[in-house]
Protein backbone atom coordinates (compact mmCIF):
# COMPACT_ATOMS: atom_id res chain seq x y z
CA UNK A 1 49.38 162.92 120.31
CA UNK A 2 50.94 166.45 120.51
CA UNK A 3 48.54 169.20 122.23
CA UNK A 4 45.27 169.52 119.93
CA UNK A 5 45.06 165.36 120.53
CA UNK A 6 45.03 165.95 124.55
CA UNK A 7 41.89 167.92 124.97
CA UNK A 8 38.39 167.22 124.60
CA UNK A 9 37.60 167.90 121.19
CA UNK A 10 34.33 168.12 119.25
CA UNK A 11 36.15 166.59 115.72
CA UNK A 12 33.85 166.63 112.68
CA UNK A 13 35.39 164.03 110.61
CA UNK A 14 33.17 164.04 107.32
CA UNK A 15 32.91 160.94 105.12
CA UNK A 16 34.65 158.56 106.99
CA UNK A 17 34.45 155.02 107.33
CA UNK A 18 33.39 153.71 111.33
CA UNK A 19 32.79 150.32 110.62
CA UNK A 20 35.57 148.65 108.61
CA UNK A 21 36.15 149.35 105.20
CA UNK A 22 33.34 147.24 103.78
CA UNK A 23 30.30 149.38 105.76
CA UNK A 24 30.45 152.98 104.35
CA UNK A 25 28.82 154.31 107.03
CA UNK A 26 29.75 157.69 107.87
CA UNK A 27 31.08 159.32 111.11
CA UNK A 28 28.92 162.82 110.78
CA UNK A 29 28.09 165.30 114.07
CA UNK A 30 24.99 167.25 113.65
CA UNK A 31 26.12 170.77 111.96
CA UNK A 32 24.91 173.70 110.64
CA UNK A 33 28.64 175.25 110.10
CA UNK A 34 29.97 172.86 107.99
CA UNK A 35 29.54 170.74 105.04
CA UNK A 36 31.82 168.76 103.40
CA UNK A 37 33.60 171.16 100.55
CA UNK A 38 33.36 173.73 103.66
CA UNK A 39 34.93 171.64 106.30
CA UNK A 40 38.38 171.93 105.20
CA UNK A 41 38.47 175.62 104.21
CA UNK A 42 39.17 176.41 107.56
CA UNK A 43 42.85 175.76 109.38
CA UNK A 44 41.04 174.89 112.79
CA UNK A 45 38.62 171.97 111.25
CA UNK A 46 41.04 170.80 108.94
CA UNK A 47 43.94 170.48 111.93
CA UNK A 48 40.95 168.29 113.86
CA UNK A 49 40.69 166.62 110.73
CA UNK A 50 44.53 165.49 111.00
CA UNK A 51 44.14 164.84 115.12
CA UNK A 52 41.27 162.67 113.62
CA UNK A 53 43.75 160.24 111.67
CA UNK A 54 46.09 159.99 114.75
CA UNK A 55 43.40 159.50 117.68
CA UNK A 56 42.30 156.27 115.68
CA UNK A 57 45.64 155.07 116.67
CA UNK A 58 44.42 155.07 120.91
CA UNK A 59 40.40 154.87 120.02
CA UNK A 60 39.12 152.96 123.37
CA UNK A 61 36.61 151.48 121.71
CA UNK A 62 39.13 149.68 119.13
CA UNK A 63 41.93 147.43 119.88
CA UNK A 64 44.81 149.15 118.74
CA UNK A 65 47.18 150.96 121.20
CA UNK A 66 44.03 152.19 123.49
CA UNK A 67 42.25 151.03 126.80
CA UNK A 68 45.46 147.65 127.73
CA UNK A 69 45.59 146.86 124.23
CA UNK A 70 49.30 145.85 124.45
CA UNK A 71 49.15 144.47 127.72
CA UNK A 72 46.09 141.99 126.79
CA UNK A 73 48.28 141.07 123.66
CA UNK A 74 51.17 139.42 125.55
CA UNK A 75 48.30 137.27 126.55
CA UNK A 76 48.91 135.80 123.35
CA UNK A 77 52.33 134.47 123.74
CA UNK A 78 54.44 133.06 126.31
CA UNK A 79 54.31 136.09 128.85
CA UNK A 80 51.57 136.65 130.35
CA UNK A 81 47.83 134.93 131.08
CA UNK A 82 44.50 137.15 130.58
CA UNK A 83 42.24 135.34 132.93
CA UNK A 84 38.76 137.04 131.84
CA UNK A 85 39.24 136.65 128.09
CA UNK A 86 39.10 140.43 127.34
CA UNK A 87 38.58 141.04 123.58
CA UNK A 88 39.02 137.20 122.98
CA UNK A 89 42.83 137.24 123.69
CA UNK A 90 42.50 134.22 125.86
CA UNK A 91 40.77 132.56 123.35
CA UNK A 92 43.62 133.33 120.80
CA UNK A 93 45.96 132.27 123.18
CA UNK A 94 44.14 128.69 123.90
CA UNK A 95 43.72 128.22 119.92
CA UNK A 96 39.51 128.40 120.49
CA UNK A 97 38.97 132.24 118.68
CA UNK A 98 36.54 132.47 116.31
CA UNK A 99 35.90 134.60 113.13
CA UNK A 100 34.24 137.11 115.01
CA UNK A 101 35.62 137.39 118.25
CA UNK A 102 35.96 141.47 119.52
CA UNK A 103 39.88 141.81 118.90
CA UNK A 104 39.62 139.89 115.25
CA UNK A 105 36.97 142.11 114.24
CA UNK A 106 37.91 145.59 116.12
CA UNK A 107 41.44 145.54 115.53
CA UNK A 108 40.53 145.04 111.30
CA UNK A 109 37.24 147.76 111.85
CA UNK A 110 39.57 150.86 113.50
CA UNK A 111 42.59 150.51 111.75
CA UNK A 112 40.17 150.56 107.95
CA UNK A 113 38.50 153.63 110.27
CA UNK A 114 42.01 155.88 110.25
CA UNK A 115 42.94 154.69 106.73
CA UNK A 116 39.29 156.39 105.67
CA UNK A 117 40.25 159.01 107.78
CA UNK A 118 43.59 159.68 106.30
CA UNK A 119 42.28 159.28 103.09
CA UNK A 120 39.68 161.70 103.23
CA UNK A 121 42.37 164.00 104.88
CA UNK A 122 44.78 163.85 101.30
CA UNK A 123 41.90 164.01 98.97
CA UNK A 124 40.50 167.05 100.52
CA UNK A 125 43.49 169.06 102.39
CA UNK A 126 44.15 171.27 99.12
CA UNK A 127 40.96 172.82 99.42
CA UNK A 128 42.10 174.73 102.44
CA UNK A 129 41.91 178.72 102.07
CA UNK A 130 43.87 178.98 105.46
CA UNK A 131 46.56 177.19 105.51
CA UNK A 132 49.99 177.42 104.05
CA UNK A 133 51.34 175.40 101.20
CA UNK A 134 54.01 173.89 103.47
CA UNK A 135 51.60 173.39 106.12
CA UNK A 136 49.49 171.40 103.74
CA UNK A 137 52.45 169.26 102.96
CA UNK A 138 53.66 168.45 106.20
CA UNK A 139 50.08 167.04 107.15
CA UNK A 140 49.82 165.11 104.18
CA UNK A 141 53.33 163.68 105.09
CA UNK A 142 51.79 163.26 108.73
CA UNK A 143 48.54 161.05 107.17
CA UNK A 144 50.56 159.18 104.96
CA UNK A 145 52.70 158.13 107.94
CA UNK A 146 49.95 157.16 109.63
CA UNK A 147 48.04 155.37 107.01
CA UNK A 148 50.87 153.24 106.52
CA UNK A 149 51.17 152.44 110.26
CA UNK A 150 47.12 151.49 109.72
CA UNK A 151 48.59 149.53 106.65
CA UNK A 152 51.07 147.87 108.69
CA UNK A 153 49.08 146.43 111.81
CA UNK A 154 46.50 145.25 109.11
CA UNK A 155 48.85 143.30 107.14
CA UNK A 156 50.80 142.09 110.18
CA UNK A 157 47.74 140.27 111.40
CA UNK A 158 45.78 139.16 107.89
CA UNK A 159 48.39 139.32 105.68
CA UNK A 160 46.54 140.20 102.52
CA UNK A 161 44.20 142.83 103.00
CA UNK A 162 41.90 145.39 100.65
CA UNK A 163 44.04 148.10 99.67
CA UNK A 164 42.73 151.60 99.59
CA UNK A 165 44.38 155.24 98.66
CA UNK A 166 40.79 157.08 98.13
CA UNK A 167 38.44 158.36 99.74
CA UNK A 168 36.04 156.43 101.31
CA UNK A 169 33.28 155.57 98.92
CA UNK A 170 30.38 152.83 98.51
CA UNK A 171 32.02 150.89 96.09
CA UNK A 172 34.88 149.95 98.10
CA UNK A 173 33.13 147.76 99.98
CA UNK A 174 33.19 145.50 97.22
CA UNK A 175 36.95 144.80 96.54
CA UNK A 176 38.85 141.86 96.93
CA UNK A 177 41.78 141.49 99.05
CA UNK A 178 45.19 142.69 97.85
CA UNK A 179 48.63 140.89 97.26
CA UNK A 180 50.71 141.33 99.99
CA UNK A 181 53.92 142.18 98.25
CA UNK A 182 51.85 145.09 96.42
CA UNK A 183 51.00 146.50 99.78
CA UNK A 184 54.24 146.17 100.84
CA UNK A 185 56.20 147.77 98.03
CA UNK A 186 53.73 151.10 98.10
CA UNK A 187 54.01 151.66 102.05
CA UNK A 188 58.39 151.32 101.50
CA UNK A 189 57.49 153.76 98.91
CA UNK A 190 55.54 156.05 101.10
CA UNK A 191 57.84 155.96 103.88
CA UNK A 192 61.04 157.06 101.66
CA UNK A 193 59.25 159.89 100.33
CA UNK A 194 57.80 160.88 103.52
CA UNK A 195 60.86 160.45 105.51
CA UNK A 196 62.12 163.34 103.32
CA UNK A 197 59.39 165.78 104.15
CA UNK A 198 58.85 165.56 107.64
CA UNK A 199 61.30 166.97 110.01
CA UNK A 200 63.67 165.43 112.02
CA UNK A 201 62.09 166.87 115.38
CA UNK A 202 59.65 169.18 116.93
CA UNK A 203 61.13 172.07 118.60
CA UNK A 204 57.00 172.83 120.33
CA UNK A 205 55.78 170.74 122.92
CA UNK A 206 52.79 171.12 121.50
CA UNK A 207 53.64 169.23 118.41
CA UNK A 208 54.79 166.52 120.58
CA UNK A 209 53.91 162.86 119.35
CA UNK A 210 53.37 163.61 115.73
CA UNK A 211 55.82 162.02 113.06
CA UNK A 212 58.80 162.17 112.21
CA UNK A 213 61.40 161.35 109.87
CA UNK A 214 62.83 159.08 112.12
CA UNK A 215 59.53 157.42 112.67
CA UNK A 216 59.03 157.09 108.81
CA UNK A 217 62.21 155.14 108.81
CA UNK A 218 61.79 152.96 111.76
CA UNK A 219 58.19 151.86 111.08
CA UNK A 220 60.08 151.00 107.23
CA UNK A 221 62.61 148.95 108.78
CA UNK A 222 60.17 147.27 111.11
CA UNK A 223 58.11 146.45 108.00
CA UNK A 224 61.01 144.83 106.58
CA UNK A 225 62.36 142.99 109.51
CA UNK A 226 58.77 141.34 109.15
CA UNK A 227 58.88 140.45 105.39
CA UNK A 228 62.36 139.17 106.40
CA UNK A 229 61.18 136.31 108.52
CA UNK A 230 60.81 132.69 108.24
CA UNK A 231 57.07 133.54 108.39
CA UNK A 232 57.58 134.10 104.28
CA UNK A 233 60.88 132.45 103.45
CA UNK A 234 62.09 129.12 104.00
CA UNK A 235 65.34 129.53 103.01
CA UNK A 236 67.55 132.93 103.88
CA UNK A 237 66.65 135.73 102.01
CA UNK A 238 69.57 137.85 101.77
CA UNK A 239 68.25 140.48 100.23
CA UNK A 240 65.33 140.90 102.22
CA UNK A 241 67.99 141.26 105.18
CA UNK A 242 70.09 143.53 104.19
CA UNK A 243 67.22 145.79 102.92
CA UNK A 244 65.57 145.46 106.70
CA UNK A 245 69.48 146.05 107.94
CA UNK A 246 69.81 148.94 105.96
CA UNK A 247 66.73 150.45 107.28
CA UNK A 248 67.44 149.80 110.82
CA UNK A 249 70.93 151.55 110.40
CA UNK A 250 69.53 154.18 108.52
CA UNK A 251 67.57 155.58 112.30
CA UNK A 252 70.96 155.05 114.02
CA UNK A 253 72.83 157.43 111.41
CA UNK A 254 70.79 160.11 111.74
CA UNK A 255 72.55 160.73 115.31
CA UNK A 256 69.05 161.68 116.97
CA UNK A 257 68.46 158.72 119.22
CA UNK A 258 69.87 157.22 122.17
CA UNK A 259 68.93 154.67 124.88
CA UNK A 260 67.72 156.73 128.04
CA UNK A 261 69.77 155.86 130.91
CA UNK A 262 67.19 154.43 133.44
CA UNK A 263 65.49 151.27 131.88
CA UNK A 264 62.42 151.44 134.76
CA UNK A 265 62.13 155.11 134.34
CA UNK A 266 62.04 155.17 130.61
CA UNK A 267 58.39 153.54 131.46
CA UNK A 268 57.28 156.46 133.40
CA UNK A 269 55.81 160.73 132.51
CA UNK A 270 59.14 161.95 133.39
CA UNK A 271 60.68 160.30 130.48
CA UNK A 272 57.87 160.89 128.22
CA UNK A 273 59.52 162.38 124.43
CA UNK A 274 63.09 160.74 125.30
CA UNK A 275 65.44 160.39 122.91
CA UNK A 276 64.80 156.79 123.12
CA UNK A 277 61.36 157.69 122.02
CA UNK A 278 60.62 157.65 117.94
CA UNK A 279 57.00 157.50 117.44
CA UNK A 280 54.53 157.45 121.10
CA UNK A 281 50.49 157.16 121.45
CA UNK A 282 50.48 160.19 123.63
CA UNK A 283 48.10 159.56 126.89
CA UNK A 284 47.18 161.63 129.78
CA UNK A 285 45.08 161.70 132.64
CA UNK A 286 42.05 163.25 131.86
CA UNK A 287 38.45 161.50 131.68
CA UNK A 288 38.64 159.27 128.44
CA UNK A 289 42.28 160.43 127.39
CA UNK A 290 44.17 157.45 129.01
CA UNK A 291 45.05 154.73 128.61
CA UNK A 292 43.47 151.44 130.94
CA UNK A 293 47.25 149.98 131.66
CA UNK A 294 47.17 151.12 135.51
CA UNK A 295 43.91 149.68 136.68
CA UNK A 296 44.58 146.43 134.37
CA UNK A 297 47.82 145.67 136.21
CA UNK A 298 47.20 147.03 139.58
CA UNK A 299 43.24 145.80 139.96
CA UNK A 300 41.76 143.34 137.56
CA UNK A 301 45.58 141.79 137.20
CA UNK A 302 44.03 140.68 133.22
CA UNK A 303 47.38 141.00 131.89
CA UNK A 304 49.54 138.63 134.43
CA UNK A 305 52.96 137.29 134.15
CA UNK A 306 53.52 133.73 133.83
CA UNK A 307 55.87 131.43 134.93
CA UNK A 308 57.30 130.75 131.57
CA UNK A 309 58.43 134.70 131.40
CA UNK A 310 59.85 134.61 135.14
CA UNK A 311 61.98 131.34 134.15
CA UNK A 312 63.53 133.19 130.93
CA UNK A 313 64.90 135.76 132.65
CA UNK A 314 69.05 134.96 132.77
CA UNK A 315 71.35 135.67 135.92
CA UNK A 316 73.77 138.93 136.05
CA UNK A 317 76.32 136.97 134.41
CA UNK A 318 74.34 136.54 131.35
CA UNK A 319 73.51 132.78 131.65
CA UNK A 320 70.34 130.62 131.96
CA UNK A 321 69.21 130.23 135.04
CA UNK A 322 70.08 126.69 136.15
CA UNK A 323 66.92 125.53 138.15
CA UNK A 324 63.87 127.64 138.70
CA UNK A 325 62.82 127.27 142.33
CA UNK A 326 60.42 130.13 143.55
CA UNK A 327 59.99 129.67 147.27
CA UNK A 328 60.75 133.02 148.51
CA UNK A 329 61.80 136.34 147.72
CA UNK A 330 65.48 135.67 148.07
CA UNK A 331 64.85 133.23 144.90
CA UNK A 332 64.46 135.65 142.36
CA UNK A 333 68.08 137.51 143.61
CA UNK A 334 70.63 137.71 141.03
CA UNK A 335 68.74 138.08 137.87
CA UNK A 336 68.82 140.14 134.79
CA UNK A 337 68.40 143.87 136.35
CA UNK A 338 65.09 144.59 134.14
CA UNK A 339 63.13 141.73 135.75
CA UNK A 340 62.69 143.96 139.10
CA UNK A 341 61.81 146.92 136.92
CA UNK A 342 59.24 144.96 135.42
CA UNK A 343 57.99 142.18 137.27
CA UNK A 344 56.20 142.42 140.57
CA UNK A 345 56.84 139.41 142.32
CA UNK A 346 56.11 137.69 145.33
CA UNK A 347 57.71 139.10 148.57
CA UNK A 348 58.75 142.03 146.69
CA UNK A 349 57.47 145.04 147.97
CA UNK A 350 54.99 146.85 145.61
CA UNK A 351 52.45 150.28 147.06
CA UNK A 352 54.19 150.00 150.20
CA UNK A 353 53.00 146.17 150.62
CA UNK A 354 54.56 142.98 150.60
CA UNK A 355 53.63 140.84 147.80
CA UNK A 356 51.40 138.26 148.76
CA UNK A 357 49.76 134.98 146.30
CA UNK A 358 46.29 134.95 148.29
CA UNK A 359 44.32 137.86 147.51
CA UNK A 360 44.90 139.64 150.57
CA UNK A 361 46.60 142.86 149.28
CA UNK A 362 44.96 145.74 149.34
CA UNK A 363 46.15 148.02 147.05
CA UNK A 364 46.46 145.42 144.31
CA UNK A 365 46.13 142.01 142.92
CA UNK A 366 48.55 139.54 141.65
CA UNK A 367 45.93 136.43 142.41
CA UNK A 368 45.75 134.91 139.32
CA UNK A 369 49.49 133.93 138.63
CA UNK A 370 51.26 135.70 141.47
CA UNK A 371 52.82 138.35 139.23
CA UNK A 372 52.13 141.37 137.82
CA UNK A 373 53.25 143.93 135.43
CA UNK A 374 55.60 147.20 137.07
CA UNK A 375 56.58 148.57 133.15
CA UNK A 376 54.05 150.95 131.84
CA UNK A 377 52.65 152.06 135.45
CA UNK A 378 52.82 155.08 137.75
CA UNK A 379 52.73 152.48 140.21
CA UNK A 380 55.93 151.42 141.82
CA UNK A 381 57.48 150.30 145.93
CA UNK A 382 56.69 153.57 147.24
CA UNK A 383 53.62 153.80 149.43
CA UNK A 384 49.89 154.00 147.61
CA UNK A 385 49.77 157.24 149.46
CA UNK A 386 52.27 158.34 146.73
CA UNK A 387 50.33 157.37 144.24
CA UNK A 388 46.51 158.36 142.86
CA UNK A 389 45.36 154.92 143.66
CA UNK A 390 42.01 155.32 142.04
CA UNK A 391 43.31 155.83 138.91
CA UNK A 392 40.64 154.26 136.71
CA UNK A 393 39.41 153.03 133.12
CA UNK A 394 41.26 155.48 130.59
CA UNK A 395 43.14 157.47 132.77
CA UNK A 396 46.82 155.95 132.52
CA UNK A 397 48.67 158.76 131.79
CA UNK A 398 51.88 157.27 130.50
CA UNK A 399 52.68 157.29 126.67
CA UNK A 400 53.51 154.37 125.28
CA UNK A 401 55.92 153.71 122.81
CA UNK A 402 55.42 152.44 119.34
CA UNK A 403 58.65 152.76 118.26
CA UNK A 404 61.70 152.91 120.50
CA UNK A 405 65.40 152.89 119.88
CA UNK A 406 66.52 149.60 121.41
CA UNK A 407 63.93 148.02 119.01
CA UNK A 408 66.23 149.48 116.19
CA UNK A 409 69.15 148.22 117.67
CA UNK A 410 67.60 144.75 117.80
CA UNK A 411 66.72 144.47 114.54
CA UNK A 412 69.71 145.95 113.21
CA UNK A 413 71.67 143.08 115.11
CA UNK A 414 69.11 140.57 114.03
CA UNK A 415 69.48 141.28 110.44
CA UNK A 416 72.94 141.14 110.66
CA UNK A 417 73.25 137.94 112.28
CA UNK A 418 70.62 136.29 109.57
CA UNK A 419 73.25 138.00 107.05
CA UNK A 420 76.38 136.40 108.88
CA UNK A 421 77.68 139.68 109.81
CA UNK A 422 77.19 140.39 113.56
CA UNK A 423 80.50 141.36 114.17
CA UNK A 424 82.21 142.57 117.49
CA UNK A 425 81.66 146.13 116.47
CA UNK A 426 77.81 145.50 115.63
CA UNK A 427 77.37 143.86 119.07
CA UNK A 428 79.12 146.17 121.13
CA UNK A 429 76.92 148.77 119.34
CA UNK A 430 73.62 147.17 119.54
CA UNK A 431 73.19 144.37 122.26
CA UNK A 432 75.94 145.39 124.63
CA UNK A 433 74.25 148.78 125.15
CA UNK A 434 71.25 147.51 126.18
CA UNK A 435 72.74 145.34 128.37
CA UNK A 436 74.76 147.49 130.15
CA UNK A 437 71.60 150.41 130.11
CA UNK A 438 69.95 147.39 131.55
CA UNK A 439 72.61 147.30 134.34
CA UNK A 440 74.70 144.27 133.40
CA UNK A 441 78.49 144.78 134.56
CA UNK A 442 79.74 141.06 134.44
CA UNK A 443 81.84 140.91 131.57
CA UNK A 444 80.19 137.43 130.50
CA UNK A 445 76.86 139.21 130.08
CA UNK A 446 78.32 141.87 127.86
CA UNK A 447 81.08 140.77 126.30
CA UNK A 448 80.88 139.51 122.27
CA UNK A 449 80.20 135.65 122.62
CA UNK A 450 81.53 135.09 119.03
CA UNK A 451 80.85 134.20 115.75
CA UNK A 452 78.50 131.43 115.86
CA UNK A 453 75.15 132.57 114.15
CA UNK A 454 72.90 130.17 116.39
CA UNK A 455 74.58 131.57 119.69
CA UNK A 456 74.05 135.04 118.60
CA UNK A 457 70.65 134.38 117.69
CA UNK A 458 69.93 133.12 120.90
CA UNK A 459 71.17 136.22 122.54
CA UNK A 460 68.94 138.15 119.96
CA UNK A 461 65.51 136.13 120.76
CA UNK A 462 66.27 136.32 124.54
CA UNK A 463 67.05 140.38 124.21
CA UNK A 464 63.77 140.91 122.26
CA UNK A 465 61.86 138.91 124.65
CA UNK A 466 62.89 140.58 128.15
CA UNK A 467 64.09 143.80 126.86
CA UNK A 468 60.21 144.68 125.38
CA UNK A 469 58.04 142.11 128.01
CA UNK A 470 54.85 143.67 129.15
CA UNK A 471 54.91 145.82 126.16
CA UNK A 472 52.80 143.80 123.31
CA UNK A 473 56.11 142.42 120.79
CA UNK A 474 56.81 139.05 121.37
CA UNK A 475 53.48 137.70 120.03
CA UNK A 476 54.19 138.98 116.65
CA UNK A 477 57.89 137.89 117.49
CA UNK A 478 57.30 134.55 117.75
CA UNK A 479 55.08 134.51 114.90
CA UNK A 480 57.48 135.56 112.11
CA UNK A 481 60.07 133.54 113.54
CA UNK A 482 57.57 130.82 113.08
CA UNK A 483 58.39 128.93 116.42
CA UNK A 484 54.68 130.09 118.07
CA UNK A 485 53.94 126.11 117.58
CA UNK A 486 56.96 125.11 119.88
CA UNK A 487 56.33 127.61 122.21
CA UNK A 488 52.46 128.07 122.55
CA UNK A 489 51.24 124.39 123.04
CA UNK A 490 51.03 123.09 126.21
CA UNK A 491 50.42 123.98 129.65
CA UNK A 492 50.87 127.46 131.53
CA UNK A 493 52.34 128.05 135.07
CA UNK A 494 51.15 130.17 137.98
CA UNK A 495 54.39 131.53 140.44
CA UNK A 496 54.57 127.98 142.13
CA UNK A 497 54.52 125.86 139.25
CA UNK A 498 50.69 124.84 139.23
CA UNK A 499 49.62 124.54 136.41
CA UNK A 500 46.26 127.07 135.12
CA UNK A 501 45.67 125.44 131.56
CA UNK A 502 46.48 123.96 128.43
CA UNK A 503 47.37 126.07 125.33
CA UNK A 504 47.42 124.87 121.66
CA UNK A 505 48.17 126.64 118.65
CA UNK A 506 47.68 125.13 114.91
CA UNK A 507 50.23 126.27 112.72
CA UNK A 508 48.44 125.25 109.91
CA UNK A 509 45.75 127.94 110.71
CA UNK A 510 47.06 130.13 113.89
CA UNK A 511 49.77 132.12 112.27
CA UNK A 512 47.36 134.61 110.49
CA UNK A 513 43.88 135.56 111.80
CA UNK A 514 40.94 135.00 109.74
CA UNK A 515 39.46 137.62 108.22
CA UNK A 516 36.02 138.97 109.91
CA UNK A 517 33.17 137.08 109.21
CA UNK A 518 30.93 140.08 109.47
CA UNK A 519 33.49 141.35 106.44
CA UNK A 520 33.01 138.56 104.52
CA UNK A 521 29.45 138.73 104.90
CA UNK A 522 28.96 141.87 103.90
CA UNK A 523 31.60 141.58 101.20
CA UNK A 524 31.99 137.95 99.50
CA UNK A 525 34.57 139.59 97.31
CA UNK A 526 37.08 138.90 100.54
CA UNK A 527 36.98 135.40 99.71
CA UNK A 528 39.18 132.76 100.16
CA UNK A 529 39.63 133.73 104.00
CA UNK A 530 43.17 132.39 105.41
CA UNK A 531 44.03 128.85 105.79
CA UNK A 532 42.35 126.80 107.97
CA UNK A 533 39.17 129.42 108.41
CA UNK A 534 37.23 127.90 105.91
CA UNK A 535 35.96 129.86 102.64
């Protein structure tokens, strides 16, 4: 987050809610300064009380956007294989997870623990005797931001969740779950009305990472691209496109963002804050204030590419790939530009080693399908010596993005397709930028393929899919295009083609997680859980 987020703070966060939103149990440090009237007199306590709302969002303990959250979630989908079953994402992946496994419970328990947090924040800010009356707004625009990103990830995963806007209080752990389409329609609200409060950008690098108008707008148009899908309509919903069109187009008029020019680099510190970035989780390396990508691609390799990911990468001149032979490094020659600044492969060299399938590397690991992630890490050809090697549990320092610009771009051209109007001009403005920032020249990879809505939409599906691999999108991706039954059953590859097991996913249960069952138990009022997870 921006400066007060990257040190070790002491935060006393009064009153809020640790263990979902059912268990109002409160998150209290010892004090004798401080009650909870007192606690936000001050403009010191109640800024920790805002760092509060956003450090929920990289909490180590919680699967959000901490420890390899996003790596371990392409686990879920076609990309990548998790070999130890960390947080249960193998187990979502083979169609086995449970109720109660760590990521179906943790991911529900933190993000209820920054709504509480941001709650308490709104009910309470007023009371400060410090701060300035604009200051107090742009905060509260700042928590309701971030309470609808909670919001967001919640109802992305469970669809219809408990809906809260107070302060965290006993009796909440009582209520039933919300309609959707009520949640929905108050976070669009929020996100109009704070997209005209907070500013456009930070001119302190201190203030680095908090949110923005542009954020405000992107996180609405990614909201919308969602209630868009096929996921909730069978037949085309016009209006629900253009609405998720006209968000995505409303980020690209304000003339703030761009696509930074370097694709691998845009995944490194030096291009931390781009104007590709919107909205980061802000990491450094400090004990317990990274992130757990580095160690997860470069040691434990928990977060491996598969086969199925190598094979869908297209040639230079922007077609399929017409037979996928792996023998040797010379095989993976001639591909889309972003797989080398992604993938490590075999016989590629990676800390100053050649690439090897049998364990015998010592700097790293790609045992368990050959492959391993390059996005995301300091880690690169260059020799370890280069690098700090040891870089351990929580200590990645790279931010990662939320929200980026090409994801804007995607949608936009997405939503315009589904609306039959992904014309020239919206291509060469949306896909054909990528591509070339990519490094595409050949004019069959970038030029306009024409009108045909199922041709563009396979351009669309294949952008989304290489242009954000390794970085946790094309599980949900799948999922609202409701095709995650096509493309998650059956087996999954190592490098040569072995294969390591069988997949399934039940579409009559698999496309929402249940809620927790320690919820339900504690609060029957969450009752009827989601199809196919009983009562």
């Amino acid at each position: 987050m921006f400066e007060m987020n990257k040190r070790k703070l002491s935060i006393i966060l009064l009153g809020v809610l640790c263990l979902g939103f059912s268990a109002c149990e409160l998150e209290v440090e010892p004090t004798d300064s401080y009650d909870q009237e007192t606690f936000w007199y001050g403009a010191k306590t109640a800024k920790a009380g805002l760092t509060g709302c956003y450090a929920g969002l990289k909490d180590n303990a919680g699967p959000l956007y901490g420890n390899a959250s996003v790596l371990w979630e392409e686990c879920a989908s076609p990309n990548a294989y998790n070999y130890d079953n960390r947080l249960g994402w193998n187990s979502i992946a083979l169609g086995t997870h449970t109720a109660d496994i760590s990521v179906v419970t943790n991911r529900w328990k933190s993000a209820y623990t920054g709504i509480g947090r941001c709650n308490l924040l709104l009910a309470n800010i007023d009371k400060s005797r410090e701060l300035s009356p604009d200051e107090i707004v742009q905060m509260k625009a700042q928590a309701r931001f971030l309470r609808a990103l909670y919001y967001q990830i919640l109802i992305t995963y469970y669809d219809k969740v408990p809906f809260i806007t107070d302060a965290p209080a006993v009796d909440q752990g009582t209520l039933a779950r919300t309609d959707r389409a009520e949640i929905v329609s108050f976070l669009i609200t929020e996100l109009n009305e704070v997209a005209g409060i907070l500013p456009v950008r930070y001119t302190a690098s201190t203030d680095q990472g908090r949110a923005t108008r542009g954020a405000a707008l992107a996180l609405k148009a990614r909201l919308l691209l969602y209630e868009a899908s096929p996921l909730f309509n069978t037949a085309n919903d016009r209006e629900k496109w253009q609405q998720a069109a006209n968000a995505a187009k409303a980020v690209m008029d304000m003339g703030q963002y761009s696509l930074y020019a370097n694709y691998r680099g845009l995944f490194s510190q030096t291009a931390e804050n781009s104007t590709e970035s919107i909205f980061n989780v802000e990491f450094m390396d400090e004990p317990n204030m990274g992130s757990s990508l580095d160690i997860t691609l470069r040691q434990f390799n928990n977060a491996a590419p598969l086969r199925d990911l190598i094979d869908a990468y297209w040639m230079l001149d922007g077609k399929p790939r017409s037979a996928s032979v792996y023998q040797n490094a010379s095989d993976y020659e001639n591909l889309d530009p972003r797989f080398k600044q992604t993938i490590v492969y075999p016989g590629a060299t990676f800390m100053g080693e050649t690439v090897k399938t049998d364990g015998t590397n010592v700097n790293f690991k790609v045992i368990q399908t050959g492959y391993t992630f390059k996005k995301y890490t300091i880690y690169d050809a260059g020799a370890a010596s280069a690098y700090d090697a040891a870089l351990g549990e929580y200590r990645s320092p790279i931010n990662y993005m939320v929200l980026r610009y090409a994801d804007i771009l995607l949608m936009y051209a997405e939503a315009k397709n589904e609306l039959g109007e992904l014309t020239e001009d919206v291509w060469n403005s949306t896909i054909k930028m990528i591509r070339q920032r990519a490094g595409f020249t050949a004019a069959t990879a970038l030029n306009y393929p024409g009108n045909d809505a199922t041709v563009l939409e396979q351009h669309i599906r294949y952008e989304r899919r290489i242009e954000f691999a390794g970085e946790g999108y094309y599980y949900n991706d799948i999922r609202r295009w409701k095709v995650a039954e096509t493309v998650l059953n059956g087996p999954i590859k190592k490098f040569d083609g072995t294969t390591i097991i069988n997949r399934t996913f039940n579409p009559n249960r698999d496309y929402w997680w249940p809620v927790p069952s320690t919820q339900i138990e504690q609060n029957p009022n969450l009752r009827p859980n989601n199809p196919g997870w009983g009562n």
